[in-house]
PDB file of N, CA and C in Angstrom:
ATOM      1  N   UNK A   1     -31.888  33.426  -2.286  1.00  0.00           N
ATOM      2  CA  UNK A   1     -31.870  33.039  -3.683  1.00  0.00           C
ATOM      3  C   UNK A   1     -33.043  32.092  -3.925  1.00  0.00           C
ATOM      4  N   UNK A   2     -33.743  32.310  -4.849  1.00  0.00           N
ATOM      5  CA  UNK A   2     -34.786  31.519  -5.285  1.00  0.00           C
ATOM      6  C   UNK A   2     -34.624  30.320  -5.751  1.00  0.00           C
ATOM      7  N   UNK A   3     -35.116  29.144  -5.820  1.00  0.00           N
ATOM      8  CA  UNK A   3     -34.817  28.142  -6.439  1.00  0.00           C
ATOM      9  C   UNK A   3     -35.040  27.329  -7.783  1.00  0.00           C
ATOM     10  N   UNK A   4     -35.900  28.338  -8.356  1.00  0.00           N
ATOM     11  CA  UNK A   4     -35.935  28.558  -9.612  1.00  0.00           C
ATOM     12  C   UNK A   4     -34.675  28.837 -10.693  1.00  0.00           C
ATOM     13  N   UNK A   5     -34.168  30.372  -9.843  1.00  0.00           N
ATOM     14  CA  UNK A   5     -33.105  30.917 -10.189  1.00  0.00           C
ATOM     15  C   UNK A   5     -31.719  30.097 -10.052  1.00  0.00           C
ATOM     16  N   UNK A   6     -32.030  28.896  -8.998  1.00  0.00           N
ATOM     17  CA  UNK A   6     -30.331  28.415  -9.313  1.00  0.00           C
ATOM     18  C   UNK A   6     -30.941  27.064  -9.977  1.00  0.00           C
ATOM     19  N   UNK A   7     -31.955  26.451 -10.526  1.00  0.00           N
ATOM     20  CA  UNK A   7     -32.307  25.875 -11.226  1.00  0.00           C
ATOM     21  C   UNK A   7     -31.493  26.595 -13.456  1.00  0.00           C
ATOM     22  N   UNK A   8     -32.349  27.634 -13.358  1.00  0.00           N
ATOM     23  CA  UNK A   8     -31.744  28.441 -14.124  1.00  0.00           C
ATOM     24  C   UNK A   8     -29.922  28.294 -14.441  1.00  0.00           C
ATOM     25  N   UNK A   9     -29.674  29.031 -13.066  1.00  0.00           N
ATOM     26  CA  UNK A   9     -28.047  28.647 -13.373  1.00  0.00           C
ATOM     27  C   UNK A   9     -27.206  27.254 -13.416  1.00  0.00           C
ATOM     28  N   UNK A  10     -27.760  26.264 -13.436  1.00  0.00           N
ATOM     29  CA  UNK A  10     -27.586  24.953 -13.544  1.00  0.00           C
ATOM     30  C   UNK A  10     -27.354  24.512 -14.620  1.00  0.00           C
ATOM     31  N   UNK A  11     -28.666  24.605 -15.667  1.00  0.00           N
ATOM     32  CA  UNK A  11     -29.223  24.303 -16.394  1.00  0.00           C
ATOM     33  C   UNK A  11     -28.346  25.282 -17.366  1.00  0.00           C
ATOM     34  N   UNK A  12     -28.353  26.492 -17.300  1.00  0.00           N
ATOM     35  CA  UNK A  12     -27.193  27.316 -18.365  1.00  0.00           C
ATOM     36  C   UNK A  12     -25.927  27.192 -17.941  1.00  0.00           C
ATOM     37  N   UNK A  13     -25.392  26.639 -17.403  1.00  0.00           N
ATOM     38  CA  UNK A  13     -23.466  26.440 -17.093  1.00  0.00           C
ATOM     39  C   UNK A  13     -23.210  24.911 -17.194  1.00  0.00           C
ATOM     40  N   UNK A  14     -24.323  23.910 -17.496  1.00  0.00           N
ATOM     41  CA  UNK A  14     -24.468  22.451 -18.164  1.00  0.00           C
ATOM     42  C   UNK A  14     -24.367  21.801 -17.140  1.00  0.00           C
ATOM     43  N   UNK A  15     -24.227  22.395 -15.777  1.00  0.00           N
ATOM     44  CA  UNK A  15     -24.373  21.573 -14.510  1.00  0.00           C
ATOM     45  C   UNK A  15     -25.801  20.753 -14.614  1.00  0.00           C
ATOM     46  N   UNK A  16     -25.719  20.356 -12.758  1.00  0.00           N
ATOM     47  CA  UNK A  16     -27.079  19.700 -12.848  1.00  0.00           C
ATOM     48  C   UNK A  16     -28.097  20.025 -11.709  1.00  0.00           C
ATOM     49  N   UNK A  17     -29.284  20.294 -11.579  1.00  0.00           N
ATOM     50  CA  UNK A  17     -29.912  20.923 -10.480  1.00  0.00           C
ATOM     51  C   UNK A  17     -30.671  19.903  -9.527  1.00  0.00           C
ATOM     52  N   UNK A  18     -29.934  19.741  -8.039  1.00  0.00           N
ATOM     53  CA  UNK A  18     -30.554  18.940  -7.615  1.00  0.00           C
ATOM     54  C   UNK A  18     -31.559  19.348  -6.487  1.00  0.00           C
ATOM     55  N   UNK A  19     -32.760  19.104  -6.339  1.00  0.00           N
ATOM     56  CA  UNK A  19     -33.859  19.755  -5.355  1.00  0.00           C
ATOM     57  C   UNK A  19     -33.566  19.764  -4.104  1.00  0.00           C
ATOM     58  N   UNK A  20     -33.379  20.783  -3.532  1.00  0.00           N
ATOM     59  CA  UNK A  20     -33.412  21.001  -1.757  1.00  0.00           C
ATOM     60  C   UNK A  20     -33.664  19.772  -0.802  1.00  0.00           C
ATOM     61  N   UNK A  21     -35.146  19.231  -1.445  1.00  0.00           N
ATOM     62  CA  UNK A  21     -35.594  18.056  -0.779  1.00  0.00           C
ATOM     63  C   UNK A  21     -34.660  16.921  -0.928  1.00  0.00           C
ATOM     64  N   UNK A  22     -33.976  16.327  -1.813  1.00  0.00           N
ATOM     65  CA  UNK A  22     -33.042  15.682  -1.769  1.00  0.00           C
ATOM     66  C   UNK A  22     -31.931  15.404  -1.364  1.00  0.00           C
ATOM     67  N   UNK A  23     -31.390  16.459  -0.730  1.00  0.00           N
ATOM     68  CA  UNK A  23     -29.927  16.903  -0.546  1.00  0.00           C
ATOM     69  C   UNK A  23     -29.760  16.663   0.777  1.00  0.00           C
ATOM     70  N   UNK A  24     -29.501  15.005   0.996  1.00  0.00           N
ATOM     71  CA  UNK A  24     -29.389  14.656   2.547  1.00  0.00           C
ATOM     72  C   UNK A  24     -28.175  14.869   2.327  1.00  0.00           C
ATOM     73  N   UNK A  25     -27.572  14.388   3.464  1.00  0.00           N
ATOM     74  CA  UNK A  25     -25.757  14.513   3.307  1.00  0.00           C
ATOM     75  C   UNK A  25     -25.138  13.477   2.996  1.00  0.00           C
ATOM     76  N   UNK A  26     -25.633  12.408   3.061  1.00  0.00           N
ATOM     77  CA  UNK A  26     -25.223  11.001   2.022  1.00  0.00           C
ATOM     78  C   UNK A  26     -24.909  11.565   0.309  1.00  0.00           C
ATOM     79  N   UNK A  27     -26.030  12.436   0.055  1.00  0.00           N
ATOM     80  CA  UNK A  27     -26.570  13.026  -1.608  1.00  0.00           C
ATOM     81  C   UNK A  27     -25.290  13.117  -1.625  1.00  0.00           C
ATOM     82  N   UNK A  28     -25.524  15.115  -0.733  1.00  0.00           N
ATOM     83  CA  UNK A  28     -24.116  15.384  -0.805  1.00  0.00           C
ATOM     84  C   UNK A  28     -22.871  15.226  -1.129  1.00  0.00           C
ATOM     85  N   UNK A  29     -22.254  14.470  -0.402  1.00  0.00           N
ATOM     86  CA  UNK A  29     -21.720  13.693  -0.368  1.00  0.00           C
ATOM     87  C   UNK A  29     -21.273  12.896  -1.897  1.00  0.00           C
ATOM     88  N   UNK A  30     -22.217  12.264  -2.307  1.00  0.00           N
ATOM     89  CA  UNK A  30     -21.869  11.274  -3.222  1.00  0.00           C
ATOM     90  C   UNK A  30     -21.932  12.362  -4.580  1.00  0.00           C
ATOM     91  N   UNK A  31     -22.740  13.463  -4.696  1.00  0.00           N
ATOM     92  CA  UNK A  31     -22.372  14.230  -5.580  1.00  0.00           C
ATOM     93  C   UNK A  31     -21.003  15.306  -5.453  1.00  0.00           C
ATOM     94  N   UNK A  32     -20.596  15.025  -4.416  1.00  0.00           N
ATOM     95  CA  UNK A  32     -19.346  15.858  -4.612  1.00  0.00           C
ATOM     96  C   UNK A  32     -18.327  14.554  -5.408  1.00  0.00           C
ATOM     97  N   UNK A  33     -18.466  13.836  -4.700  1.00  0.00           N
ATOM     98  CA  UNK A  33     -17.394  12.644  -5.232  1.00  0.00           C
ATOM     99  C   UNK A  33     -17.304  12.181  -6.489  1.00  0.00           C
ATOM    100  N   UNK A  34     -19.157  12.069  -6.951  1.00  0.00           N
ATOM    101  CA  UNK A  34     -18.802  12.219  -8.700  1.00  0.00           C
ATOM    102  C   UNK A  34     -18.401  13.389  -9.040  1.00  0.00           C
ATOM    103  N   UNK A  35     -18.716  14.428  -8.692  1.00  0.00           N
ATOM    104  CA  UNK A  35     -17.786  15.595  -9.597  1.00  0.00           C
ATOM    105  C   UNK A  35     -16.709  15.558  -9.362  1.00  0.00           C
ATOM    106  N   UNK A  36     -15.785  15.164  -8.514  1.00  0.00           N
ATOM    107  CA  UNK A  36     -14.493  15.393  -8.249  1.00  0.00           C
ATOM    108  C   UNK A  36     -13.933  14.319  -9.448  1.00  0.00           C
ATOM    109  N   UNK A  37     -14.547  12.824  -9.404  1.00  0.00           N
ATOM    110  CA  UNK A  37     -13.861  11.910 -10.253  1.00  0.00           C
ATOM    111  C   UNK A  37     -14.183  12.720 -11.689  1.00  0.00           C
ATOM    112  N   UNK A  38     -15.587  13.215 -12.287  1.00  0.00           N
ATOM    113  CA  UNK A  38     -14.980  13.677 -13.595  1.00  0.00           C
ATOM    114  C   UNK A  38     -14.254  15.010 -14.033  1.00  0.00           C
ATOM    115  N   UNK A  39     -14.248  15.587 -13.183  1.00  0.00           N
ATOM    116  CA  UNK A  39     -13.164  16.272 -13.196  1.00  0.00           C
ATOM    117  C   UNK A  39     -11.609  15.826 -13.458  1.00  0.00           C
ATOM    118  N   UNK A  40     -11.303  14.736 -12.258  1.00  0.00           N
ATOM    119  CA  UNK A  40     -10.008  14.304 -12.330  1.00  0.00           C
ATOM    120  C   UNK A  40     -10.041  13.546 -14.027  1.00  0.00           C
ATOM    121  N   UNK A  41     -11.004  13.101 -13.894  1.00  0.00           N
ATOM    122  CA  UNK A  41     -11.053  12.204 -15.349  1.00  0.00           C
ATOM    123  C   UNK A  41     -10.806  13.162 -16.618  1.00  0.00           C
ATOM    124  N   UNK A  42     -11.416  14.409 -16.845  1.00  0.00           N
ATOM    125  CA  UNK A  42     -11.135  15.026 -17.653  1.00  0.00           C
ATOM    126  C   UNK A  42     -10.047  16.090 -17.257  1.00  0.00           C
ATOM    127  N   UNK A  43      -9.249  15.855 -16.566  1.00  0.00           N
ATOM    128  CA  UNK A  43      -7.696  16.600 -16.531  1.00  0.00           C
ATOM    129  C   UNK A  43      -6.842  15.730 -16.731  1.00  0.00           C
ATOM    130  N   UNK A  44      -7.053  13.861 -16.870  1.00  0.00           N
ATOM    131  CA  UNK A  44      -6.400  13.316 -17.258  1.00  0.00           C
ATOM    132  C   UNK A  44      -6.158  13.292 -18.560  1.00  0.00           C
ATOM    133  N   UNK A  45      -7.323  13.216 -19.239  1.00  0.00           N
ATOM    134  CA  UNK A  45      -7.490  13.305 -20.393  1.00  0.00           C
ATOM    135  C   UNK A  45      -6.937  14.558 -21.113  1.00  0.00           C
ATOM    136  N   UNK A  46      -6.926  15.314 -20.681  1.00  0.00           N
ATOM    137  CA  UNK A  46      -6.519  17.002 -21.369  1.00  0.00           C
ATOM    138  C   UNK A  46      -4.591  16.737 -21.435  1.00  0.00           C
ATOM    139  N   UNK A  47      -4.323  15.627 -20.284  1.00  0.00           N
ATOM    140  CA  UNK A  47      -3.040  15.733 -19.868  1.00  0.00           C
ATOM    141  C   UNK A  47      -2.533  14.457 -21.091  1.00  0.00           C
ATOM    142  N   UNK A  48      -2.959  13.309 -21.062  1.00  0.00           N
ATOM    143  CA  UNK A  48      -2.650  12.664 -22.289  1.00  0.00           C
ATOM    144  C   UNK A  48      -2.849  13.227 -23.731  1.00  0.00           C
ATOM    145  N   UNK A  49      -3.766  13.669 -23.826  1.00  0.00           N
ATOM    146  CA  UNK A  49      -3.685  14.529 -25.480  1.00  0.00           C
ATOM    147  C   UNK A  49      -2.617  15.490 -25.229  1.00  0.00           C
ATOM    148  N   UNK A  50      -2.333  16.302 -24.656  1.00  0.00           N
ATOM    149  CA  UNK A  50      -0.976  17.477 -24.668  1.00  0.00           C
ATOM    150  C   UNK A  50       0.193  16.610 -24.143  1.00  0.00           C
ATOM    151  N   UNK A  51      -0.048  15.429 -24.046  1.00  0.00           N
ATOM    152  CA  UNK A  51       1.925  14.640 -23.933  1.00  0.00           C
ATOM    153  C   UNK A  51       1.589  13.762 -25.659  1.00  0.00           C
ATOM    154  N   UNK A  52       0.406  13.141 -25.862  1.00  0.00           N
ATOM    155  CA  UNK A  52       0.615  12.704 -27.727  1.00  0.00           C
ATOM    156  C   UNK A  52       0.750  13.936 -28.660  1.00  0.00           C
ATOM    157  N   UNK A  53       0.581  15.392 -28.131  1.00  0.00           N
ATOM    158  CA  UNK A  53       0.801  16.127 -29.314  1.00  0.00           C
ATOM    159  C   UNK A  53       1.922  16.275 -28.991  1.00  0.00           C
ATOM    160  N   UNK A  54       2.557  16.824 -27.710  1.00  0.00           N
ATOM    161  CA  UNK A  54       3.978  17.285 -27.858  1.00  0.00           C
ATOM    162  C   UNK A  54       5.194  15.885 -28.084  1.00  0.00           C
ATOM    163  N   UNK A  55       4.913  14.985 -28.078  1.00  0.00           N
ATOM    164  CA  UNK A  55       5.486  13.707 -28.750  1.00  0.00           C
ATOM    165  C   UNK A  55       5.470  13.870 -30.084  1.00  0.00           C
ATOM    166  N   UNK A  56       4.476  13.889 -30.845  1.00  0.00           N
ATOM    167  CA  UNK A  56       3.764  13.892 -31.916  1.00  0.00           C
ATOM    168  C   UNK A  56       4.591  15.257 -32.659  1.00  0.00           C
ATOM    169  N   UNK A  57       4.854  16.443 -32.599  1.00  0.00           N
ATOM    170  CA  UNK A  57       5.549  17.467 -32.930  1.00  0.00           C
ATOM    171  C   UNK A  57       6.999  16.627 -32.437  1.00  0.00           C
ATOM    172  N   UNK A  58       7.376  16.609 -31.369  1.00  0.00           N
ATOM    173  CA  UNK A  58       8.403  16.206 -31.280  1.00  0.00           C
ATOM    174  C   UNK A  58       9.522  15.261 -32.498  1.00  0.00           C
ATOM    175  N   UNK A  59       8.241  14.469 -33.008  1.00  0.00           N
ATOM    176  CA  UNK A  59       8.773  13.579 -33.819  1.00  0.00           C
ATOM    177  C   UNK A  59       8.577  14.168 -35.281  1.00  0.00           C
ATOM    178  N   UNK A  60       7.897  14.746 -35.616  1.00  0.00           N
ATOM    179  CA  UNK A  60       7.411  15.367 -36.887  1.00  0.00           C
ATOM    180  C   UNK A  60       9.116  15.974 -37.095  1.00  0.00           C
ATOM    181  N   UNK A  61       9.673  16.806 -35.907  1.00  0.00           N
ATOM    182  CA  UNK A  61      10.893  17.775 -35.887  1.00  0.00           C
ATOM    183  C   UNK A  61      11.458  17.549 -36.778  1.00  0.00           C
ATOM    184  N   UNK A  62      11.590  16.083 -35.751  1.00  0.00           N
ATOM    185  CA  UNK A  62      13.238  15.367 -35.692  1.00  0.00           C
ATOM    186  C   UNK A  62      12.815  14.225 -37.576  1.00  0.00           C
ATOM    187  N   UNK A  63      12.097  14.366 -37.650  1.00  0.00           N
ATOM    188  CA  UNK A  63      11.932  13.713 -39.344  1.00  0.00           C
ATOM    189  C   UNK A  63      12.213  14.482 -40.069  1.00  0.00           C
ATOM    190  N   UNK A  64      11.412  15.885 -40.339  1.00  0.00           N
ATOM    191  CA  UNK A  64      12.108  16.854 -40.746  1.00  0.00           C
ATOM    192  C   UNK A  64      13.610  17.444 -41.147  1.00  0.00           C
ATOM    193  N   UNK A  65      14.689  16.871 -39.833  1.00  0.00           N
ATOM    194  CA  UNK A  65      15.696  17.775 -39.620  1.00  0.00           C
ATOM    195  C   UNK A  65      16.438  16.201 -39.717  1.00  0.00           C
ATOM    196  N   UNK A  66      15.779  14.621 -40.486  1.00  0.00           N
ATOM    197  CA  UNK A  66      16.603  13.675 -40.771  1.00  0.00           C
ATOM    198  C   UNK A  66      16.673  13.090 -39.735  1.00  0.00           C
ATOM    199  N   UNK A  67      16.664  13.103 -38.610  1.00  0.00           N
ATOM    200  CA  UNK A  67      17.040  12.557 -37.282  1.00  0.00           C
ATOM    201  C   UNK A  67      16.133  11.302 -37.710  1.00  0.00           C
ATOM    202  N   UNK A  68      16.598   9.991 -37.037  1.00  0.00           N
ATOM    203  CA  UNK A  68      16.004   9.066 -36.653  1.00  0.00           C
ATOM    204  C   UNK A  68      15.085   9.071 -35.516  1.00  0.00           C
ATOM    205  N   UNK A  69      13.940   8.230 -35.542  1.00  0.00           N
ATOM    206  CA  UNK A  69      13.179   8.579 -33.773  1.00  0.00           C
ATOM    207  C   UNK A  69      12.136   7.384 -34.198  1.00  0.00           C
ATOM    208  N   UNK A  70      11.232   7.431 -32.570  1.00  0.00           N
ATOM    209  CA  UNK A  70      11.094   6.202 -32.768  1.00  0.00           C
ATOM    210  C   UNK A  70       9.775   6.667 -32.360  1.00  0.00           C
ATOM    211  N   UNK A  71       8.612   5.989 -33.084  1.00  0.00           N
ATOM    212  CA  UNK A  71       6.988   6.699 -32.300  1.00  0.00           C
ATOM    213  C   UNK A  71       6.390   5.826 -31.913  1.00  0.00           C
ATOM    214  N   UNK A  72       5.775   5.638 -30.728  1.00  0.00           N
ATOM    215  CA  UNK A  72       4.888   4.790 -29.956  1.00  0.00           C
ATOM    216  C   UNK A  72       3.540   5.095 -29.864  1.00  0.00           C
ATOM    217  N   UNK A  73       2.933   4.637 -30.049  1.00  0.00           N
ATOM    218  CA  UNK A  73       1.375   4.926 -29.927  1.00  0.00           C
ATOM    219  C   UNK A  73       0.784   4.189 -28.526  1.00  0.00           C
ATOM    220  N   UNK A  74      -0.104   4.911 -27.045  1.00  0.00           N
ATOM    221  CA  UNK A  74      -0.067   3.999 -26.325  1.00  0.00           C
ATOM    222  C   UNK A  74      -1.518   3.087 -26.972  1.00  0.00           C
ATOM    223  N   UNK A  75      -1.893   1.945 -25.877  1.00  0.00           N
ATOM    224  CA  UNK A  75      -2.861   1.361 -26.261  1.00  0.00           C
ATOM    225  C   UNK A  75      -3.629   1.566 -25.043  1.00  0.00           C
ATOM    226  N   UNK A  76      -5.010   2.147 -25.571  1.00  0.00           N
ATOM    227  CA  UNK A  76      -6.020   2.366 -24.581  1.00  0.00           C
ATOM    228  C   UNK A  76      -7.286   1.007 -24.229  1.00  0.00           C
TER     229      UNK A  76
END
């Protein structure tokens, strides 16, 4: 594979292209670990917005259908 070409695919899938010459195993290394944290970071995030919406419906319901309920907003 050319290195142009995975320059290319980098650059179109919003990754990031790092040069051959660079890529000691320290690099390595430390670029796996940031991708892993934003990853985890943005599955946290995906996971708090889908527990405030289904709260958020939850409570809309129960207003609807008269019920009393109680809504919390967290603080970030």
């Amino acid at each position: 594979m050319q290195l142009g070409y995975c320059r290319e695919i980098a650059a179109s899938s919003g990754g990031k292209y790092y040069p051959i010459a660079d890529l000691t195993s320290r690099a390595v290394h430390d670029i796996v670990i940031q991708e892993r944290e934003r990853e985890l970071l943005s599955s946290l995030q995906a996971l708090r917005k889908t527990g405030l919406e289904k709260r958020a419906e939850r409570n809309i319901k129960n207003l609807l259908e008269g019920k009393s309920f109680l809504f919390f907003l967290p603080s970030y």
